[in-house]
N, C-alpha and C. Protein backbone atom coordinates (compact mmCIF):
# COMPACT_ATOMS: atom_id res chain seq x y z
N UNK A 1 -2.00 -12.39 2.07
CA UNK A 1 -2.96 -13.48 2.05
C UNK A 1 -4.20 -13.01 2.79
N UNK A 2 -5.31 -13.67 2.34
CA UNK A 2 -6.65 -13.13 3.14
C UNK A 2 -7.47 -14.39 3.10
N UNK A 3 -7.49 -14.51 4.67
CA UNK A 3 -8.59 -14.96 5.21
C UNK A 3 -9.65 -14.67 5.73
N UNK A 4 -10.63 -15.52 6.06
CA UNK A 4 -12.08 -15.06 6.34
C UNK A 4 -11.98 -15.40 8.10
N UNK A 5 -12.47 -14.63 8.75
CA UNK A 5 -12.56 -14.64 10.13
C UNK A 5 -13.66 -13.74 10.71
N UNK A 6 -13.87 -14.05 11.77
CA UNK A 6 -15.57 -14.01 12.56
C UNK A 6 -15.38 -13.19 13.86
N UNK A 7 -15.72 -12.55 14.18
CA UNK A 7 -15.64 -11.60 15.69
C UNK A 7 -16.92 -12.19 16.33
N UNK A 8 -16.55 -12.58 17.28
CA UNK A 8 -17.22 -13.05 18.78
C UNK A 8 -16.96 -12.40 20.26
N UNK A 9 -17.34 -11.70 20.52
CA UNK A 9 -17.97 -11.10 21.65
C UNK A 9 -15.94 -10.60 21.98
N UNK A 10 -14.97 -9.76 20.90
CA UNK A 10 -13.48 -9.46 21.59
C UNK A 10 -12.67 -10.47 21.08
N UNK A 11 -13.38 -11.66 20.27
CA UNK A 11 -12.40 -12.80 19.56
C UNK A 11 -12.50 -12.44 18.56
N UNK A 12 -10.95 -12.56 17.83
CA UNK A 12 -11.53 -13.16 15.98
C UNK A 12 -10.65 -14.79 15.64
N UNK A 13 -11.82 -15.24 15.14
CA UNK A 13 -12.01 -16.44 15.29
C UNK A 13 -11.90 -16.91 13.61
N UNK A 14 -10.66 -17.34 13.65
CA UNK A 14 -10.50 -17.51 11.97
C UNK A 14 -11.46 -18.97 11.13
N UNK A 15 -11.75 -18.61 10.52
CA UNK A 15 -13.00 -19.37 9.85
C UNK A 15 -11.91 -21.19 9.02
N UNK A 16 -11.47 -20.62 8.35
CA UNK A 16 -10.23 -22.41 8.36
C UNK A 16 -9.22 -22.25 9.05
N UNK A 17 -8.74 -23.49 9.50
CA UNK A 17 -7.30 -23.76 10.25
C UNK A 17 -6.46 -23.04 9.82
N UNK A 18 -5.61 -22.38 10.07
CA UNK A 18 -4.11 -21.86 9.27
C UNK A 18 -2.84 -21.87 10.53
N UNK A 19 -1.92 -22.56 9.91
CA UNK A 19 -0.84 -22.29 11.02
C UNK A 19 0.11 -21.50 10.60
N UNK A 20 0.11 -20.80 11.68
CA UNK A 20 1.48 -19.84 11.47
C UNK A 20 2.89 -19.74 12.00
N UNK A 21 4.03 -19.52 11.27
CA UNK A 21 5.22 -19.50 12.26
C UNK A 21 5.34 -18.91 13.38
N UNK A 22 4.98 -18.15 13.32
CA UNK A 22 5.28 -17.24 14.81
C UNK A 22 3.43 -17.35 16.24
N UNK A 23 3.61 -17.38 17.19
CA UNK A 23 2.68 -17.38 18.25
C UNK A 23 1.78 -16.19 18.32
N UNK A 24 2.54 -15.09 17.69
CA UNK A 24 2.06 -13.62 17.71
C UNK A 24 1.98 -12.74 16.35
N UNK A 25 1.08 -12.91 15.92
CA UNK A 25 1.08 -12.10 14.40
C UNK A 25 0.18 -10.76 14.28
N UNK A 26 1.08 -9.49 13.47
CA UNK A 26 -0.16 -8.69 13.25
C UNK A 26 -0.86 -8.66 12.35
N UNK A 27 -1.88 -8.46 12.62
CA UNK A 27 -3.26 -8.85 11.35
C UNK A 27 -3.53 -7.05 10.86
N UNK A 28 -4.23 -6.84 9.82
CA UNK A 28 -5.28 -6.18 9.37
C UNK A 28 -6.18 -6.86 8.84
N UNK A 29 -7.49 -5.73 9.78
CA UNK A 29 -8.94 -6.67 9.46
C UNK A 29 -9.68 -5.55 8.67
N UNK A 30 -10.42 -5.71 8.33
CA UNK A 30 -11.36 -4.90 7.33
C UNK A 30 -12.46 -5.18 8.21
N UNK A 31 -13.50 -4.04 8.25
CA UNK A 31 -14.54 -4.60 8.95
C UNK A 31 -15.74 -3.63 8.79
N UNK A 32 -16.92 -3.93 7.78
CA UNK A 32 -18.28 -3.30 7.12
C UNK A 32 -18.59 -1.92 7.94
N UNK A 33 -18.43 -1.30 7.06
CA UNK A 33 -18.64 0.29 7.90
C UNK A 33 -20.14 -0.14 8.62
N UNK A 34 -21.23 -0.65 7.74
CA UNK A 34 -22.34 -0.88 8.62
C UNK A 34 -22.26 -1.73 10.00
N UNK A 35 -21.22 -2.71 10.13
CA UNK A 35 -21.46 -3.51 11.65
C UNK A 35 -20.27 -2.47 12.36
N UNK A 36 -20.29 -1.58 12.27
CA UNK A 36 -19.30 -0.41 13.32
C UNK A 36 -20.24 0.25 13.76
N UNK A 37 -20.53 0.49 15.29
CA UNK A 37 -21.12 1.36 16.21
C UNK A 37 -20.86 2.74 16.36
N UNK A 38 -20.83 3.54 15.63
CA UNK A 38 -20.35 4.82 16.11
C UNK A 38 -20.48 5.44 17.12
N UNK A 39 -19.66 6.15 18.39
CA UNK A 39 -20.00 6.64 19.81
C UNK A 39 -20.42 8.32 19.09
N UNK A 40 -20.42 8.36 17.75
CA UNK A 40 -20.67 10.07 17.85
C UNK A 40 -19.28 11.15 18.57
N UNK A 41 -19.46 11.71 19.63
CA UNK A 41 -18.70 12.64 19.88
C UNK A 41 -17.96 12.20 21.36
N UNK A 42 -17.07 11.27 21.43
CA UNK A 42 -17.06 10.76 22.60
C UNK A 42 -16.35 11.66 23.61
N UNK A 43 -15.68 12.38 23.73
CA UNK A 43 -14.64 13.13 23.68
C UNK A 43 -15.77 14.95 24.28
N UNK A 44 -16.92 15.13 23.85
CA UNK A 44 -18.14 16.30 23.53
C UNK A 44 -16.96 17.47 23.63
N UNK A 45 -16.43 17.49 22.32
CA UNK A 45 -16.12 18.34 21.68
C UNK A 45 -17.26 19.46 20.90
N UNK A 46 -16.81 21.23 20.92
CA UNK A 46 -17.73 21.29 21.07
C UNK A 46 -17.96 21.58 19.37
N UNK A 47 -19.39 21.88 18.62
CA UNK A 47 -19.86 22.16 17.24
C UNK A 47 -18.74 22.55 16.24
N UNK A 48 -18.00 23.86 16.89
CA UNK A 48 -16.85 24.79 16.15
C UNK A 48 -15.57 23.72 15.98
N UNK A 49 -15.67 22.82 17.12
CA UNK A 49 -13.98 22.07 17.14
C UNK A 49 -14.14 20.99 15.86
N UNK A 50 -15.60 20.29 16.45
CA UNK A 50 -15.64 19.27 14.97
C UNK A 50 -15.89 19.82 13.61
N UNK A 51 -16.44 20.90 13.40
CA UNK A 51 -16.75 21.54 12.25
C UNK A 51 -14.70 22.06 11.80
N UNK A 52 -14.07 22.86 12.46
CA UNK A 52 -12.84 22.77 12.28
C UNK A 52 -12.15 21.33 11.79
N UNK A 53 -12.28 20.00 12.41
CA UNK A 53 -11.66 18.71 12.26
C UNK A 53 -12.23 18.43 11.08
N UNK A 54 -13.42 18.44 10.69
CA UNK A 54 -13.75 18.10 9.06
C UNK A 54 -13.58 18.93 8.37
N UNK A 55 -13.09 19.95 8.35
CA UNK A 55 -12.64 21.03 7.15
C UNK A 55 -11.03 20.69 7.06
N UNK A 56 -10.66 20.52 8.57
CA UNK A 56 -9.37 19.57 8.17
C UNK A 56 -8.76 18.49 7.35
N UNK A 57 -9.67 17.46 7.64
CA UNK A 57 -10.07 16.13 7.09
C UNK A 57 -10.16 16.42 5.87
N UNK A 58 -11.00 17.08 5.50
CA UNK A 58 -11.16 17.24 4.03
C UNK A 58 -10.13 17.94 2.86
N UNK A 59 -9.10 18.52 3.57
CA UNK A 59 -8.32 19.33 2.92
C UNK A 59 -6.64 18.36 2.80
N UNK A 60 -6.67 17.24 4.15
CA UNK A 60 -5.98 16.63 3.73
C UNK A 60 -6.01 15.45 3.11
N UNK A 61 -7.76 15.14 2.91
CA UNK A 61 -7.93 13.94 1.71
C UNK A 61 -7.82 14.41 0.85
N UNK A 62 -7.88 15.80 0.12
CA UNK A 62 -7.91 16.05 -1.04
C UNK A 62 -6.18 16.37 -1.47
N UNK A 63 -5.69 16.33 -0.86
CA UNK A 63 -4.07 16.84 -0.40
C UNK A 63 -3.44 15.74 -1.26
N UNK A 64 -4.25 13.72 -0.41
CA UNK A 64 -3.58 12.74 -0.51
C UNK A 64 -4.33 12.15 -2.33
N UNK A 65 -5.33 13.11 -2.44
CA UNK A 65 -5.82 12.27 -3.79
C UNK A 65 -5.37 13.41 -5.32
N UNK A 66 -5.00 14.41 -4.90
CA UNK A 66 -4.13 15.46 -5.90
C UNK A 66 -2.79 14.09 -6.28
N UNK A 67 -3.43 14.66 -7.82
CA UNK A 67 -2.20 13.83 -8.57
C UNK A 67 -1.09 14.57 -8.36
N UNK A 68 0.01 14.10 -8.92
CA UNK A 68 1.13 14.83 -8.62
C UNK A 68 1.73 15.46 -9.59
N UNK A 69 2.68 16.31 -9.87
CA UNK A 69 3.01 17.17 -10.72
C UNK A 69 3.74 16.33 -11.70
N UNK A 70 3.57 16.15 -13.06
CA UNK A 70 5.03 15.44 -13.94
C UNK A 70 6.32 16.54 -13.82
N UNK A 71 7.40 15.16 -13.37
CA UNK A 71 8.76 15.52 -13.08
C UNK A 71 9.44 16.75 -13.77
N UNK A 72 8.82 17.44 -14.90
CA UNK A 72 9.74 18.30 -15.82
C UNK A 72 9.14 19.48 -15.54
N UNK A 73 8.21 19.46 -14.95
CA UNK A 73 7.32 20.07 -14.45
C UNK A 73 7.30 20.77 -12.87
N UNK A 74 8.25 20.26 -12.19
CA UNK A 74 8.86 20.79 -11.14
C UNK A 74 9.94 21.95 -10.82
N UNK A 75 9.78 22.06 -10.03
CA UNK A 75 10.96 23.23 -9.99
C UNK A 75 12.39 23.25 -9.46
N UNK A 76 13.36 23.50 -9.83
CA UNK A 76 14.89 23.22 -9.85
C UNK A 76 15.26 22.86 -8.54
N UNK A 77 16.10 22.36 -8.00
CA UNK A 77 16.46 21.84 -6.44
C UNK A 77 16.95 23.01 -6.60
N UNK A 78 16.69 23.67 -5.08
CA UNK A 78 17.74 24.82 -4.59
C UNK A 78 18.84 24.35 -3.86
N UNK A 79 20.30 25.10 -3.43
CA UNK A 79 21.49 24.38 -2.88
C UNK A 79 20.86 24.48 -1.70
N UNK A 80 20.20 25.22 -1.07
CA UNK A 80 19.67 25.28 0.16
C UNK A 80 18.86 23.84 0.53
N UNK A 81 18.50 23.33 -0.45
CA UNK A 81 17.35 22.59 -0.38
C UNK A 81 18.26 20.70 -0.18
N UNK A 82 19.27 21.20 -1.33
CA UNK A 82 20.34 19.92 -1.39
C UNK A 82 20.91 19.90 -0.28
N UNK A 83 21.35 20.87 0.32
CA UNK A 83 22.24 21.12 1.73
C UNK A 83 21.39 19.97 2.78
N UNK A 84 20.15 20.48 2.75
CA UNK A 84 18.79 20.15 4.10
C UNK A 84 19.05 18.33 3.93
N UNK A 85 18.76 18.23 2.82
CA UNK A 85 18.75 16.41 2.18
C UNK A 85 20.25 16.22 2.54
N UNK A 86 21.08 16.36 2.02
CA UNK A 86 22.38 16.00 2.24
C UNK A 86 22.70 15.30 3.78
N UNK A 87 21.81 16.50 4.42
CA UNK A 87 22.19 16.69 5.97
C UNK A 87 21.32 15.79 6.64
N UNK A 88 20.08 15.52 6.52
CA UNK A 88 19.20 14.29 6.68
C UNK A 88 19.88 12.74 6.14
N UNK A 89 20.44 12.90 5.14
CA UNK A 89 21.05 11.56 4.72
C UNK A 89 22.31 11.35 5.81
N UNK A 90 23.30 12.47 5.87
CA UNK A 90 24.50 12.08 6.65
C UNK A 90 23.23 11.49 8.51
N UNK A 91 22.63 12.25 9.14
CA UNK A 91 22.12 12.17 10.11
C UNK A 91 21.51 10.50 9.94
N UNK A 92 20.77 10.10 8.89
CA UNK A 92 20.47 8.44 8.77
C UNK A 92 21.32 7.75 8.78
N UNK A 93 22.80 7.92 8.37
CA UNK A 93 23.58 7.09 8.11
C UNK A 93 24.39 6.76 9.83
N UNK A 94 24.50 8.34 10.34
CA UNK A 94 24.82 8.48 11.77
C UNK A 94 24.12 7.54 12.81
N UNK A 95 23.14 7.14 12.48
CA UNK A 95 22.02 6.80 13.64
C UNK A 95 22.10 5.11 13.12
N UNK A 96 22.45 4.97 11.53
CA UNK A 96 22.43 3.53 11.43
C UNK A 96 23.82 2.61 11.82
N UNK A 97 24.95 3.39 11.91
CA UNK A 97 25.92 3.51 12.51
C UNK A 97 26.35 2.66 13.49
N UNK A 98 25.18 3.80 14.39
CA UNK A 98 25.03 3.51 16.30
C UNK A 98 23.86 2.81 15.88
N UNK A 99 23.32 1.92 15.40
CA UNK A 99 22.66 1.26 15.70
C UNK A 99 21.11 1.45 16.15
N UNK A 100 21.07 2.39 15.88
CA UNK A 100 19.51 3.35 16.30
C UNK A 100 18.48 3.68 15.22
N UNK A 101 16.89 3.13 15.20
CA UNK A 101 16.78 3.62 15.04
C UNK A 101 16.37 4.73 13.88
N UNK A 102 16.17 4.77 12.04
CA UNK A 102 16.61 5.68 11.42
C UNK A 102 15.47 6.93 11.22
């Protein structure tokens, strides 16, 4: 659901009434790249480190927007590979078990 709500000086201040069950809810807000302040380099990291972090950045947006391969098109599970999964599944099931956690 989406509502409209207002930031005041550390408030957000929801624009109609809405009640909710619970006292404590988490929200996501969206909020206009233009009313965001940027601090720049807060951190004064130096030219080489941020020039490194956006070559980063960029290699793993392009990582998350690469379509993905069609399924027939993949390559065979290795037993090595079934073993690793197998062993991750028994370890989830272990931990859901005890109650921990997965």
């Amino acid at each position: 659901m989406q509502v409209e709500a207002i930031y005041d000086k550390g408030r957000i201040e929801l624009v109609q009434r809405l009640r909710l069950r619970h006292d404590r809810v988490r929200l996501l807000v969206t909020v206009p790249d233009e009313e965001v302040d940027h601090q720049g380099n807060p951190y004064n990291l130096s030219p080489e480190v941020l020039q490194k972090a956006e070559e980063m950045r960029q290699r793993v947006d392009a990582a998350r927007r690469a379509p993905l391969p069609p399924d027939d098109e993949l390559p065979e599970i290795t037993p090595k590979q079934v073993e690793r999964i197998e062993a991750f599944e028994l370890r989830a099931q272990m931990r859901r078990e005890q109650g921990r956690p997965v």
